[in-house]
C-alpha atoms as a PDB file:
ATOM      1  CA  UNK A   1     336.770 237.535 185.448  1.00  0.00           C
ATOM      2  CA  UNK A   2     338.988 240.000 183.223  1.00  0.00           C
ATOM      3  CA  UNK A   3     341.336 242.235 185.495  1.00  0.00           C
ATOM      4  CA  UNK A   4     340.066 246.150 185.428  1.00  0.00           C
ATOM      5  CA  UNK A   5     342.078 248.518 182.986  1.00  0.00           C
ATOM      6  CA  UNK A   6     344.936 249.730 184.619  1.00  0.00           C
ATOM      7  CA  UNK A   7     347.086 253.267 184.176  1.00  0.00           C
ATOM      8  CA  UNK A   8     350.681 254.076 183.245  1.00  0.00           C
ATOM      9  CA  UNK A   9     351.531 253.134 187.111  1.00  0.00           C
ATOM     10  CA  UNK A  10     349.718 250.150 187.659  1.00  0.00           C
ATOM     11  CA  UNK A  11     346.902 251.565 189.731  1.00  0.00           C
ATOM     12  CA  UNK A  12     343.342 250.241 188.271  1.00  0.00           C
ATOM     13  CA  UNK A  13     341.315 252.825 186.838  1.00  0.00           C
ATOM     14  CA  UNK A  14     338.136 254.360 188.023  1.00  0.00           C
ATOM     15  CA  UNK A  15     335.115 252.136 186.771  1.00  0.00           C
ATOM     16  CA  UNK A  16     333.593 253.365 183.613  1.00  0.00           C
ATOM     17  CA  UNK A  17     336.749 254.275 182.306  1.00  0.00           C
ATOM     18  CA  UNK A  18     339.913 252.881 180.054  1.00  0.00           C
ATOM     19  CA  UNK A  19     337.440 251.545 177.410  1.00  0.00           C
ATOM     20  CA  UNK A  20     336.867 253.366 173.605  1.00  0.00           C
ATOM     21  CA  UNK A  21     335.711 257.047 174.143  1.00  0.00           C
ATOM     22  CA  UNK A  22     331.869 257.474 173.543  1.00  0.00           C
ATOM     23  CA  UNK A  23     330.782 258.123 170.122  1.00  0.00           C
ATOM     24  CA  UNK A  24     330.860 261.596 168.732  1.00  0.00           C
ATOM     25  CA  UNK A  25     327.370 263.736 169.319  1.00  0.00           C
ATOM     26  CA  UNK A  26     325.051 263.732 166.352  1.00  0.00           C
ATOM     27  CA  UNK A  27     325.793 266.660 163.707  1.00  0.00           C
ATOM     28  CA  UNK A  28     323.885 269.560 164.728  1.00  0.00           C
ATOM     29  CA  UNK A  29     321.232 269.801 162.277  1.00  0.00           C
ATOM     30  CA  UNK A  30     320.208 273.693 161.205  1.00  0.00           C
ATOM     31  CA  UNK A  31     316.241 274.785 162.698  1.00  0.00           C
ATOM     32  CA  UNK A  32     313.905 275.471 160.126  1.00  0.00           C
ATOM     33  CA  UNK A  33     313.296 278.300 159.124  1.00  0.00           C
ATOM     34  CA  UNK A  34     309.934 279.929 159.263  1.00  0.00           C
ATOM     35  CA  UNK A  35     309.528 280.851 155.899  1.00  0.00           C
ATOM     36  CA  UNK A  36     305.707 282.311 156.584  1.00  0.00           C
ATOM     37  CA  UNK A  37     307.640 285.284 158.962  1.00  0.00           C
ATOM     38  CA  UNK A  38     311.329 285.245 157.081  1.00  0.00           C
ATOM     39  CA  UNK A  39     312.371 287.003 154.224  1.00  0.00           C
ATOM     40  CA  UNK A  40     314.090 284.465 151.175  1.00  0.00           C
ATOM     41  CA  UNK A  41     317.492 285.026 149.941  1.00  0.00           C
ATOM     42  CA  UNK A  42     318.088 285.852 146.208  1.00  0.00           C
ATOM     43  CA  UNK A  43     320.354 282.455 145.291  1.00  0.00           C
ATOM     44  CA  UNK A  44     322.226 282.774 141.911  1.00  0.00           C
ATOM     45  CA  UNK A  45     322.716 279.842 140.554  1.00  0.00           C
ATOM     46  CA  UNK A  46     325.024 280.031 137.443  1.00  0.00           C
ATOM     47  CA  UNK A  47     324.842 276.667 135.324  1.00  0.00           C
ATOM     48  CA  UNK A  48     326.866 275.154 132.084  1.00  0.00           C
ATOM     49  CA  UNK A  49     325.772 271.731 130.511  1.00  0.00           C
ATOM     50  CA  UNK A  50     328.969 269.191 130.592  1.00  0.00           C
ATOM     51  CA  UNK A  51     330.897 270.987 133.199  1.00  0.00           C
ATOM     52  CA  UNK A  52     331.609 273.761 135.891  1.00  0.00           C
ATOM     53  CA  UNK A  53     332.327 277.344 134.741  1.00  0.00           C
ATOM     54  CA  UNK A  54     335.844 278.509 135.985  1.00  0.00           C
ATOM     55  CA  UNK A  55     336.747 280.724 139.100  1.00  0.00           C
ATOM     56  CA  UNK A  56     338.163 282.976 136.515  1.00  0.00           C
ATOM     57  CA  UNK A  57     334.548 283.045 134.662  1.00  0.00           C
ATOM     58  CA  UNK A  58     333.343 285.344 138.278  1.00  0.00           C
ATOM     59  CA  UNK A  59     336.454 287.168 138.723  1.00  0.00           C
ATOM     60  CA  UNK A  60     334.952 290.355 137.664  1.00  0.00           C
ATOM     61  CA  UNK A  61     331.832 291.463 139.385  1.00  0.00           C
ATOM     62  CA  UNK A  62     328.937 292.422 136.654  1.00  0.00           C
ATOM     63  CA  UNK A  63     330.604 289.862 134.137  1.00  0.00           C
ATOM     64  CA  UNK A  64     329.244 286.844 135.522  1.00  0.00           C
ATOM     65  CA  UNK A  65     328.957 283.610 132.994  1.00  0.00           C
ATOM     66  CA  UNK A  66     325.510 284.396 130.944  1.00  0.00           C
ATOM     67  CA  UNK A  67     323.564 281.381 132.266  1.00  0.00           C
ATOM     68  CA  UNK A  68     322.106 282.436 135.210  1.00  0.00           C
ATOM     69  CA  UNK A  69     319.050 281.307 137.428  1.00  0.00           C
ATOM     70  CA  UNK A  70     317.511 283.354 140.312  1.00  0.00           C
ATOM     71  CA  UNK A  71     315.973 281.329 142.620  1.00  0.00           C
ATOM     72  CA  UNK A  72     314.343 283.247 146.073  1.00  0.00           C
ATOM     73  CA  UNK A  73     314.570 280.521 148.720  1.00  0.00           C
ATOM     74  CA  UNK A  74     315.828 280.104 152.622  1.00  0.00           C
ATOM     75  CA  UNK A  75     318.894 279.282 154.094  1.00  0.00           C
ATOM     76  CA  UNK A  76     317.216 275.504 155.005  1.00  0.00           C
ATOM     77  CA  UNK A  77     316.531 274.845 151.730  1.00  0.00           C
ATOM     78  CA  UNK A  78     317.613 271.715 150.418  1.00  0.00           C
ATOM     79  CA  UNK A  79     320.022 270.489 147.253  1.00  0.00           C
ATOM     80  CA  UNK A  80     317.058 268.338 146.165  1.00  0.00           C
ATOM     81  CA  UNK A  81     314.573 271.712 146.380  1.00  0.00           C
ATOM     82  CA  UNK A  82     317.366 273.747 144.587  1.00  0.00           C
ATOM     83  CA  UNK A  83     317.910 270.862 141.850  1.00  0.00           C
ATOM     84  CA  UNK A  84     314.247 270.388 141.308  1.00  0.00           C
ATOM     85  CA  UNK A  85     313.623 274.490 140.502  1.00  0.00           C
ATOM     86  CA  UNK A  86     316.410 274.030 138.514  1.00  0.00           C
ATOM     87  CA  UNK A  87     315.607 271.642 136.891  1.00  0.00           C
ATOM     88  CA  UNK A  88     312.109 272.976 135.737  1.00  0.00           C
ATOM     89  CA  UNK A  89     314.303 275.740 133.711  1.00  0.00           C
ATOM     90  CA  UNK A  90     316.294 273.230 131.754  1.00  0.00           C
ATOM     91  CA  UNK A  91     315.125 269.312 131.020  1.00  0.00           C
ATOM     92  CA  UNK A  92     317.972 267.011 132.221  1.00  0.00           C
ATOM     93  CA  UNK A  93     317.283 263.093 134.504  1.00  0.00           C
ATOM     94  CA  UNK A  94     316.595 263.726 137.815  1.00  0.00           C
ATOM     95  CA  UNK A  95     319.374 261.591 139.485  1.00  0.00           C
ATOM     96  CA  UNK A  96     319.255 261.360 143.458  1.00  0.00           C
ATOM     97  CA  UNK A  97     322.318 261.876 145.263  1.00  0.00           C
ATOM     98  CA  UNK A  98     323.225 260.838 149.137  1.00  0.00           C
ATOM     99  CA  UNK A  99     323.879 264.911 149.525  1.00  0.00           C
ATOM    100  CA  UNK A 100     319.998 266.214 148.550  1.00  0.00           C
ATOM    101  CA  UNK A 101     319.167 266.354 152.254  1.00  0.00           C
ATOM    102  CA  UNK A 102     322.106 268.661 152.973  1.00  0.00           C
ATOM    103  CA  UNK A 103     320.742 272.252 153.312  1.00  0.00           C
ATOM    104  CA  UNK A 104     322.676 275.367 152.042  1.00  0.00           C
ATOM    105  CA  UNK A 105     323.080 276.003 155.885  1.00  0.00           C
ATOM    106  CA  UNK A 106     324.729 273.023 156.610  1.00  0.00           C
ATOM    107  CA  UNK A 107     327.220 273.946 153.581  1.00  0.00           C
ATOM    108  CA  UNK A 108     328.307 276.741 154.853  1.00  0.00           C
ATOM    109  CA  UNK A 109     326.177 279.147 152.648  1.00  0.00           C
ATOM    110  CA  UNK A 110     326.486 282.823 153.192  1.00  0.00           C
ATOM    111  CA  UNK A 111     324.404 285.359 151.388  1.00  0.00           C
ATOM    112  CA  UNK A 112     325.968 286.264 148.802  1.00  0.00           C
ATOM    113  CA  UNK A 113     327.597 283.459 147.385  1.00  0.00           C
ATOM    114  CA  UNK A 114     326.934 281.665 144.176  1.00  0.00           C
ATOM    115  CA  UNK A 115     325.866 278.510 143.417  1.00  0.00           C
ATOM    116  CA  UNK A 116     327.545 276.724 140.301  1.00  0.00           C
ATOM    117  CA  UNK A 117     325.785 273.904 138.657  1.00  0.00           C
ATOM    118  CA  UNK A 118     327.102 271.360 136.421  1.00  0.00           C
ATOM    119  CA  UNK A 119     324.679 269.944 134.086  1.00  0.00           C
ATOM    120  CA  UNK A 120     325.893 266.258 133.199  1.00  0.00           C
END
Protein backbone atom coordinates (compact mmCIF):
# COMPACT_ATOMS: atom_id res chain seq x y z
CA UNK A 1 0.00 0.00 0.00
CA UNK A 2 1.48 3.52 -1.17
CA UNK A 3 2.44 5.76 1.94
CA UNK A 4 -0.16 8.94 2.25
CA UNK A 5 1.20 12.36 0.81
CA UNK A 6 3.10 13.99 3.26
CA UNK A 7 3.84 18.03 3.96
CA UNK A 8 6.98 20.17 4.06
CA UNK A 9 7.48 18.63 7.79
CA UNK A 10 6.84 15.19 7.37
CA UNK A 11 3.40 15.05 8.93
CA UNK A 12 0.87 13.05 6.46
CA UNK A 13 -1.71 15.10 5.05
CA UNK A 14 -5.38 15.17 5.69
CA UNK A 15 -7.12 12.47 3.39
CA UNK A 16 -8.46 13.87 0.23
CA UNK A 17 -5.70 16.05 -0.12
CA UNK A 18 -1.92 16.36 -1.76
CA UNK A 19 -3.27 14.99 -5.10
CA UNK A 20 -3.85 17.40 -8.56
CA UNK A 21 -6.36 20.25 -7.69
CA UNK A 22 -9.93 19.54 -9.10
CA UNK A 23 -10.62 20.62 -12.52
CA UNK A 24 -11.61 24.16 -13.23
CA UNK A 25 -15.69 24.83 -13.13
CA UNK A 26 -17.33 24.81 -16.51
CA UNK A 27 -17.31 28.37 -18.36
CA UNK A 28 -20.29 30.15 -17.34
CA UNK A 29 -22.41 30.11 -20.27
CA UNK A 30 -24.61 33.59 -20.86
CA UNK A 31 -28.89 32.93 -20.19
CA UNK A 32 -30.86 33.43 -23.09
CA UNK A 33 -32.30 36.06 -23.70
CA UNK A 34 -36.01 36.42 -24.09
CA UNK A 35 -36.18 37.96 -27.24
CA UNK A 36 -40.32 37.88 -27.24
CA UNK A 37 -40.03 40.64 -23.99
CA UNK A 38 -36.34 42.27 -24.92
CA UNK A 39 -35.58 44.91 -27.10
CA UNK A 40 -32.58 43.90 -30.04
CA UNK A 41 -29.47 45.83 -30.32
CA UNK A 42 -28.63 47.69 -33.60
CA UNK A 43 -25.15 45.55 -34.53
CA UNK A 44 -23.01 47.28 -37.26
CA UNK A 45 -21.26 45.10 -38.94
CA UNK A 46 -18.72 46.79 -41.34
CA UNK A 47 -17.30 44.18 -43.99
CA UNK A 48 -14.37 44.25 -46.86
CA UNK A 49 -13.86 41.16 -49.22
CA UNK A 50 -10.00 39.86 -48.82
CA UNK A 51 -9.32 41.48 -45.56
CA UNK A 52 -10.13 43.59 -42.34
CA UNK A 53 -10.61 47.37 -42.65
CA UNK A 54 -8.02 49.28 -40.42
CA UNK A 55 -8.51 50.83 -36.85
CA UNK A 56 -7.63 53.98 -38.59
CA UNK A 57 -10.67 53.32 -41.21
CA UNK A 58 -13.20 54.14 -37.64
CA UNK A 59 -11.10 56.71 -36.16
CA UNK A 60 -13.48 59.39 -36.98
CA UNK A 61 -17.02 58.96 -35.89
CA UNK A 62 -19.59 59.57 -39.02
CA UNK A 63 -16.71 58.39 -41.47
CA UNK A 64 -17.07 54.85 -40.99
CA UNK A 65 -15.73 52.43 -44.04
CA UNK A 66 -18.84 52.53 -46.68
CA UNK A 67 -19.72 48.82 -46.40
CA UNK A 68 -21.92 48.58 -43.75
CA UNK A 69 -24.66 46.01 -42.55
CA UNK A 70 -27.29 46.67 -39.81
CA UNK A 71 -28.32 43.76 -38.32
CA UNK A 72 -31.07 44.13 -35.07
CA UNK A 73 -30.29 41.06 -32.96
CA UNK A 74 -29.61 40.13 -29.00
CA UNK A 75 -26.73 40.02 -27.01
CA UNK A 76 -27.02 35.80 -27.19
CA UNK A 77 -26.88 35.78 -30.60
CA UNK A 78 -24.52 33.59 -32.13
CA UNK A 79 -21.35 34.04 -34.80
CA UNK A 80 -23.10 31.38 -36.91
CA UNK A 81 -26.65 33.60 -36.72
CA UNK A 82 -24.56 36.80 -37.41
CA UNK A 83 -22.56 35.02 -40.40
CA UNK A 84 -25.65 33.53 -41.87
CA UNK A 85 -27.60 37.27 -42.08
CA UNK A 86 -24.56 38.24 -43.40
CA UNK A 87 -24.15 36.20 -45.55
CA UNK A 88 -27.66 36.57 -47.26
CA UNK A 89 -26.35 40.30 -48.19
CA UNK A 90 -23.28 39.14 -50.02
CA UNK A 91 -22.79 35.36 -51.68
CA UNK A 92 -19.53 33.89 -50.25
CA UNK A 93 -19.08 29.53 -48.91
CA UNK A 94 -20.47 29.07 -45.80
CA UNK A 95 -17.41 27.61 -43.91
CA UNK A 96 -18.07 26.38 -40.18
CA UNK A 97 -15.75 27.41 -37.64
CA UNK A 98 -15.16 25.80 -33.90
CA UNK A 99 -16.13 29.64 -32.67
CA UNK A 100 -20.01 29.81 -34.30
CA UNK A 101 -21.41 28.75 -30.93
CA UNK A 102 -19.69 31.64 -29.15
CA UNK A 103 -22.32 34.39 -28.53
CA UNK A 104 -21.50 38.18 -28.75
CA UNK A 105 -21.98 37.94 -24.87
CA UNK A 106 -19.49 35.58 -24.30
CA UNK A 107 -17.06 37.98 -26.44
CA UNK A 108 -17.30 40.57 -24.48
CA UNK A 109 -19.79 42.62 -26.68
CA UNK A 110 -20.95 45.94 -25.45
CA UNK A 111 -23.50 48.02 -27.23
CA UNK A 112 -21.99 49.99 -29.18
CA UNK A 113 -19.23 48.31 -30.63
CA UNK A 114 -18.66 47.25 -34.16
CA UNK A 115 -18.35 44.20 -35.69
CA UNK A 116 -15.65 43.89 -38.58
CA UNK A 117 -15.96 41.14 -41.05
CA UNK A 118 -13.45 39.80 -43.32
CA UNK A 119 -14.77 38.29 -46.37
CA UNK A 120 -12.16 35.54 -47.57
Amino acid sequence: MAEPPKRQGGRPMPPGRGGPPPPPPPRARYEPVEREKTCPLLLRVFTKSGGHNSKEEFAVRGKEPKDEVQIYTWKDATLRELTDLVGKTFSYGNGRRLDDIKTLAELSFQIGDYLDVAIL
